[in-house]
Protein backbone atom coordinates (compact mmCIF):
# COMPACT_ATOMS: atom_id res chain seq x y z
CA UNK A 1 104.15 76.86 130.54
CA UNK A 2 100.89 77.64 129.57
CA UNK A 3 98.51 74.78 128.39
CA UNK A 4 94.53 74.79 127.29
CA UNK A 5 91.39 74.48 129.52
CA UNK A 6 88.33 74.25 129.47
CA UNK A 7 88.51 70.33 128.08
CA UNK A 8 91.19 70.89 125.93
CA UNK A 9 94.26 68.73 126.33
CA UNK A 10 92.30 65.52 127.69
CA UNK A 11 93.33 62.35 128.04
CA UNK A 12 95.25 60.66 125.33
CA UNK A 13 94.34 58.18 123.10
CA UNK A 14 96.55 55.50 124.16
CA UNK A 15 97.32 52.85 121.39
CA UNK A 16 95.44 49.51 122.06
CA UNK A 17 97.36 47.01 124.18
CA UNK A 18 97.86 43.57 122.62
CA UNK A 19 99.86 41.96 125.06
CA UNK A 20 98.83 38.37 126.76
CA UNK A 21 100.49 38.28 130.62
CA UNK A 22 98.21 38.09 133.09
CA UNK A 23 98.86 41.07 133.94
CA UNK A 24 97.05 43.45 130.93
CA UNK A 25 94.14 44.19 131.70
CA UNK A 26 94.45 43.52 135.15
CA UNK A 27 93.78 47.11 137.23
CA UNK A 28 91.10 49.74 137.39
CA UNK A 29 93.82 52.42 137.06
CA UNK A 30 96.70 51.11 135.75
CA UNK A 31 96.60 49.89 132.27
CA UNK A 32 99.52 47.54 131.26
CA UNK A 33 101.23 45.48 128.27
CA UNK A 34 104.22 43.29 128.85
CA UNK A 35 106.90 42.96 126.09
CA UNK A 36 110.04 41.82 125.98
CA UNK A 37 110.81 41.83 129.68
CA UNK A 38 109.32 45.06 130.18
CA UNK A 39 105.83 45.89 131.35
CA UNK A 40 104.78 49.35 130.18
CA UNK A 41 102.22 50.54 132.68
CA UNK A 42 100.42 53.78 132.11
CA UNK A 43 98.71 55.85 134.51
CA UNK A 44 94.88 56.13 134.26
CA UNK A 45 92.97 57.77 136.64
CA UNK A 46 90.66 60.42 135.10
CA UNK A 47 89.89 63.40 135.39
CA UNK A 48 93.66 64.19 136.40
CA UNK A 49 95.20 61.15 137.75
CA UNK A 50 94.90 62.07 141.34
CA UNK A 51 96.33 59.28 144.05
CA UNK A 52 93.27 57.85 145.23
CA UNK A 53 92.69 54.64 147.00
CA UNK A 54 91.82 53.07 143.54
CA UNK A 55 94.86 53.69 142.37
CA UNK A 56 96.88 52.86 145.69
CA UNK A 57 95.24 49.69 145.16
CA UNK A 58 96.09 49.14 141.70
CA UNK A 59 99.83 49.71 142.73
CA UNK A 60 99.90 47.73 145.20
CA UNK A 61 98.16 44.79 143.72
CA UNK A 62 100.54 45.18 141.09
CA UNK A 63 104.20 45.53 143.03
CA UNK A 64 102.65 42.23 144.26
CA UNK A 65 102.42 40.26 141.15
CA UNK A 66 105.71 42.10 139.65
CA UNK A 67 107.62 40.63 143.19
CA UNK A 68 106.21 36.81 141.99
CA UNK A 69 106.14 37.15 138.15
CA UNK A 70 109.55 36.23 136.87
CA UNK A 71 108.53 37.32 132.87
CA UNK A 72 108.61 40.93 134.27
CA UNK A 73 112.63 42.60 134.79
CA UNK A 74 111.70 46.14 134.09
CA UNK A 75 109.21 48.16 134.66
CA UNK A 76 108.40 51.64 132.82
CA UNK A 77 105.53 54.14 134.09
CA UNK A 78 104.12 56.69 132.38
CA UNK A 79 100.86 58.25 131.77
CA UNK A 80 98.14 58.26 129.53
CA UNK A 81 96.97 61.83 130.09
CA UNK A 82 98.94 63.48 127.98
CA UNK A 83 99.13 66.99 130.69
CA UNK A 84 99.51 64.67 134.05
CA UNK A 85 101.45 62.11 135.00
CA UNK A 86 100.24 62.23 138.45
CA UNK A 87 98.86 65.51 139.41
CA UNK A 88 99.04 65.21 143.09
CA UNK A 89 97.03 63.34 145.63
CA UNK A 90 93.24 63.48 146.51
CA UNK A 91 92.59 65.85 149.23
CA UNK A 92 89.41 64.97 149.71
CA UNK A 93 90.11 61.09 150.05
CA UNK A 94 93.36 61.37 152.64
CA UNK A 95 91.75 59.12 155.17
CA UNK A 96 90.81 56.19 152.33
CA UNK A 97 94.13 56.35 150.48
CA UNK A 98 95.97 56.20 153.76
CA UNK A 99 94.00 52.85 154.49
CA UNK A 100 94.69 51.27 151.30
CA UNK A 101 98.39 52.32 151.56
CA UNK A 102 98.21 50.70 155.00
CA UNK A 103 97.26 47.61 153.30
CA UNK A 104 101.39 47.84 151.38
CA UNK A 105 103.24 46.13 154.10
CA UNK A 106 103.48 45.85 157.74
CA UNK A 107 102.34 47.60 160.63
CA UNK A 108 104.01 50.51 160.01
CA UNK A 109 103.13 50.36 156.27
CA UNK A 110 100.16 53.66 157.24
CA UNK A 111 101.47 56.16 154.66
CA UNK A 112 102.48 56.50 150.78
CA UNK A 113 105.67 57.00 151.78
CA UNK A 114 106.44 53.32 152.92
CA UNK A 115 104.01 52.19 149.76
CA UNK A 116 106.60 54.24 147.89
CA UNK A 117 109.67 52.66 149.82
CA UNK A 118 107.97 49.24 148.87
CA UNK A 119 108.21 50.46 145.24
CA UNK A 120 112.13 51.64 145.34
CA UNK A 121 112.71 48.07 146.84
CA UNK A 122 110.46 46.42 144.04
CA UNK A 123 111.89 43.54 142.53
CA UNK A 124 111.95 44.43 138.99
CA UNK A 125 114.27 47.82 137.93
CA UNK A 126 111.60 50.48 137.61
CA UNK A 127 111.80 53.82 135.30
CA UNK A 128 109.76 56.69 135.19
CA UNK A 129 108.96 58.00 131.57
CA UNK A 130 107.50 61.39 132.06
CA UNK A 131 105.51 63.21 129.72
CA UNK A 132 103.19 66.23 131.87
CA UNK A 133 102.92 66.81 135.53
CA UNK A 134 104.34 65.46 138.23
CA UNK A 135 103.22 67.14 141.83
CA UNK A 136 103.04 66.51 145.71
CA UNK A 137 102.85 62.77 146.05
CA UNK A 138 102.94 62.10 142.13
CA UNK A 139 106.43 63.97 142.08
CA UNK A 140 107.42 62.30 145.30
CA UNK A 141 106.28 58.66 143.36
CA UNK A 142 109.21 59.62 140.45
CA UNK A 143 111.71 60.09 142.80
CA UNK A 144 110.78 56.71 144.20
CA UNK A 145 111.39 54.78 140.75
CA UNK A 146 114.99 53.72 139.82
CA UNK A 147 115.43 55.87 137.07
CA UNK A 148 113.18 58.96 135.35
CA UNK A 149 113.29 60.81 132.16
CA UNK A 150 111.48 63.39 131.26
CA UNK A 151 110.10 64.98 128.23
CA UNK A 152 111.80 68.61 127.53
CA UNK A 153 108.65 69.85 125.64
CA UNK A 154 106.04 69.00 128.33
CA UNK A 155 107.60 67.90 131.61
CA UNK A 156 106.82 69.76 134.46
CA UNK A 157 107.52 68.46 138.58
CA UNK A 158 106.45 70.56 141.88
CA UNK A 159 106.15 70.18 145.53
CA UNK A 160 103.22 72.63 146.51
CA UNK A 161 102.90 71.07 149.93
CA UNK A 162 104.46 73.96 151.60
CA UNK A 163 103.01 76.67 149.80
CA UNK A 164 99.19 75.57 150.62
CA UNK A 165 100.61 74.74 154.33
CA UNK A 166 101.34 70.79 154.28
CA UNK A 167 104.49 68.74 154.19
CA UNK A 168 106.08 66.54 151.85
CA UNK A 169 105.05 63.61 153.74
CA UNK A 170 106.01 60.77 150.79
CA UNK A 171 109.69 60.76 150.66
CA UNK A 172 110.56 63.89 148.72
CA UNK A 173 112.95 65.35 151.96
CA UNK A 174 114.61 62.05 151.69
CA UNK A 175 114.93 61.46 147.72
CA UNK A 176 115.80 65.45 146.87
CA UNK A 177 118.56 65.91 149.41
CA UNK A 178 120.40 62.42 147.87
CA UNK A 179 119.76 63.26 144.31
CA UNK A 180 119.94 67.03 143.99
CA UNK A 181 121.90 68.16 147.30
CA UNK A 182 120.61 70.07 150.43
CA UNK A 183 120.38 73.41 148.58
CA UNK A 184 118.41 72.47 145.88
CA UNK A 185 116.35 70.52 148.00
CA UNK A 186 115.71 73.18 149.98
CA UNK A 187 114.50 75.45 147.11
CA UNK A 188 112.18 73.30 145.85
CA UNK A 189 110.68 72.35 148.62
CA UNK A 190 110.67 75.64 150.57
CA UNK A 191 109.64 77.58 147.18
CA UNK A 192 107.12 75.47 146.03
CA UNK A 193 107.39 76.50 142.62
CA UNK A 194 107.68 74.08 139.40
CA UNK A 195 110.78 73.17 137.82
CA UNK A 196 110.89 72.31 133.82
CA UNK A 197 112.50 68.71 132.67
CA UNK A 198 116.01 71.18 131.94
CA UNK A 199 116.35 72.40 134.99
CA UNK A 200 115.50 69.02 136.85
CA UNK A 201 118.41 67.60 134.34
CA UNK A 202 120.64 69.93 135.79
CA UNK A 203 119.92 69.62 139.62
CA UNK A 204 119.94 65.65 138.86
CA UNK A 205 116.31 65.06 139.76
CA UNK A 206 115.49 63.38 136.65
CA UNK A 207 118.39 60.95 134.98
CA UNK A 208 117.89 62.73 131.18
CA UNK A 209 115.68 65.25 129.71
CA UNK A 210 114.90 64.04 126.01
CA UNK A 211 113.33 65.77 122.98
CA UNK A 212 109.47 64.53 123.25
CA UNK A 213 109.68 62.90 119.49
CA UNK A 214 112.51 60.70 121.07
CA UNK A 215 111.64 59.69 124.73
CA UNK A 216 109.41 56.82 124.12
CA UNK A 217 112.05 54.94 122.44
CA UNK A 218 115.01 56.36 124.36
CA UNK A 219 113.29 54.48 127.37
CA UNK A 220 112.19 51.59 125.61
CA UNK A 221 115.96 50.84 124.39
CA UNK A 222 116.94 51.22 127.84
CA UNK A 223 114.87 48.88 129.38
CA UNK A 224 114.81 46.19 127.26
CA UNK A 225 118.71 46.40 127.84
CA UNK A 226 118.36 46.03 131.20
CA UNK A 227 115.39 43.02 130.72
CA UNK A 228 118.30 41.10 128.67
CA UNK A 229 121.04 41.40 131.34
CA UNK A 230 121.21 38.55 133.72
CA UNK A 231 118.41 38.85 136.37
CA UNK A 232 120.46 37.93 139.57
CA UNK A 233 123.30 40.78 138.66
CA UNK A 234 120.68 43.20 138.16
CA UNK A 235 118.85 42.33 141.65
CA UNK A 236 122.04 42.08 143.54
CA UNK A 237 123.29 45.33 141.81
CA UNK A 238 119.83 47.65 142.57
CA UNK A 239 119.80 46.01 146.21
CA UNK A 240 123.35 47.46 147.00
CA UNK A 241 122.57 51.02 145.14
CA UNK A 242 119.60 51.10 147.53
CA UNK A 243 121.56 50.30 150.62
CA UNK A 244 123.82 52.98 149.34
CA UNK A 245 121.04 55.45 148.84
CA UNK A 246 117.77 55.58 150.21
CA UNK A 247 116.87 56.77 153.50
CA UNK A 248 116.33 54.75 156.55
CA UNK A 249 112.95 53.53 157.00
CA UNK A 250 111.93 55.34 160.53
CA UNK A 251 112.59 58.66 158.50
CA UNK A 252 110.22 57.42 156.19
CA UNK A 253 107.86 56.86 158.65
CA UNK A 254 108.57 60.30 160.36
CA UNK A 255 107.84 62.49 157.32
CA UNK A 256 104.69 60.62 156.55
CA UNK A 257 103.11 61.54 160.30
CA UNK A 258 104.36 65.03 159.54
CA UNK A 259 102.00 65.10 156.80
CA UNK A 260 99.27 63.78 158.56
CA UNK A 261 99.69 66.28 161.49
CA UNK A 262 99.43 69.05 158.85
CA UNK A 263 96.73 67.94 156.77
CA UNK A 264 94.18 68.51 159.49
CA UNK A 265 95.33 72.25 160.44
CA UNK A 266 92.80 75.16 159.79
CA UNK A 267 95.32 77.42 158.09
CA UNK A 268 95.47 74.49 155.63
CA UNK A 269 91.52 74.25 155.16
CA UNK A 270 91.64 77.79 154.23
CA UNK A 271 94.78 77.55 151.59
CA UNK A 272 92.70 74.84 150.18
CA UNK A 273 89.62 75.95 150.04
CA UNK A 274 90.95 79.19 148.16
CA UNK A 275 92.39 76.69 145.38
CA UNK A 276 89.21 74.67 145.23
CA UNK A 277 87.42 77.89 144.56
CA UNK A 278 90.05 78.41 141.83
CA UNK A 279 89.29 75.02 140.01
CA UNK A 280 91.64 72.62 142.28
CA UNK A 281 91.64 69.10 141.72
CA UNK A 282 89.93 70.14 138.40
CA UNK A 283 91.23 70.30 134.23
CA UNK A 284 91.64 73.79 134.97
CA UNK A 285 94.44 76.84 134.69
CA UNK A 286 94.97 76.29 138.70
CA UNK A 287 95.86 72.55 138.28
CA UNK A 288 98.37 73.47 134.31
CA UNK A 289 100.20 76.66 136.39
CA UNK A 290 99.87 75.23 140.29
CA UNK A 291 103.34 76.52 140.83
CA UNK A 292 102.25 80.43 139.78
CA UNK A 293 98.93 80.20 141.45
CA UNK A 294 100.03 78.95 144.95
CA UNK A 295 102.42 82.09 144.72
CA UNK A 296 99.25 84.31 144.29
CA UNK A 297 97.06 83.01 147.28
């Protein structure tokens, strides 16, 4: 799926918020409006919403006030870049996300993959609307959320770790093998190629693949169902799905030292340092067609 460079296809306009919760307004990345039960909270981190420590922060500080604000029951993510959702994470910034992550939790709380955990066990229901790119750790955050849908114009979700020499250190093992099986795990992991929001339908990584004219509301109808329901059913009901389905937490743990064991490697620097020539981490063709260009280094 080709898409323009060279500044093309920026960041959205995203329609002014007008909500008043203490929460608008309240992150450097993460801009929010509560209504009806639901806060919508969009993604925006510029040039390419890359996880950085800002925006581990952000989500952090905000699955804090979610956990204590009663007004919120759902929670929808999505971007405001209309090409990324989240690209991937910050390779150049490892060691100062890692320290704000460790900032999620406990002691063991060192890796996006327990802030991610943190998120799954969030207290409001959270949904994933999304509308461009979803790699690496930003595809790994999707599988974290309760539910996802994805627009079938512009969707797109990858795991390049093992094609540039890392591992999927943030929970992907653990959420692909429940929701797609161990073969189609396998393939996208192993293949590290991009998948389109039909073919995610049909391996059941995201819930439903809607027209792009029709996703906004499709979500919004959806949530605000869910906000109206009664809140102790819904908690009671997500806490047993989630004993039911997520992973353990010392796999968690395991996958996310796995990463960091990789990340220093000097096969790794040298995979990376060929995309960075090639416009990594940049608006560029290398960051719109990752999955093609990782199959050219």
């Amino acid at each position: 799926m080709q898409r323009p460079v060279d500044g093309a296809g920026g960041p959205a306009e995203f329609p002014t918020l007008h909500g008043d919760s203490p929460l608008d307004d309240a992150y450097e990345t993460i801009r929010t409006e509560l209504r009806n039960g639901v806060l919508w909270a969009a993604i925006d981190n510029p040039p390419i919403n890359l996880i950085d420590e800002r925006l581990v922060t952000d989500l952090i500080a905000l699955l804090d006030d979610t956990d204590t604000d009663g007004d919120v029951r759902v929670v929808v993510f999505r971007s405001a870049d209309p090409d990324f959702f989240i690209a991937h994470v910050d390779l150049e910034r490892i060691p100062q996300y890692t320290a704000a992550a460790a900032r999620s939790g406990g002691p063991d709380d060192v890796s996006l993959g327990a802030l991610f955990r943190r998120l799954s066990e969030a207290r409001p229901v959270t949904i994933a609307l999304l509308e461009g790119r979803a790699r690496g750790a930003g595809a790994e955050f999707l599988y974290a959320c309760d539910m996802r849908f994805a627009s079938l114009e512009r969707a797109v979700i990858g795991q390049p770790e093992v094609g540039t020499g890392v591992f999927t250190g943030a929970g992907a093992v653990q959420h692909l093998v429940r929701l797609a099986g161990r073969g189609q795990a396998m393939q996208m992991i192993l293949s590290s190629e991009d998948v389109d929001a039909r073919e995610a339908e049909r391996i059941g990584v995201v819930n439903k693949a809607v027209a792009d004219g029709e996703l906004t509301s499709h979500v919004e109808r959806l949530a605000e169902r869910i906000a109206g329901f009664p809140e102790a059913a819904v908690r009671l009901a997500k806490r047993r799905v989630n004993a039911a389905g997520l992973a353990p937490r010392e796999d968690v743990h395991v996958d996310g030292s796995l990463f960091q064991v990789l990340a220093g490697d000097s096969a790794v620097a040298a995979r990376m340092g060929a995309l960075m020539r090639r416009g990594f981490q940049e608006r560029s063709h290398t960051e719109y067609e990752l999955g093609t260009v990782i199959g050219e280094l």
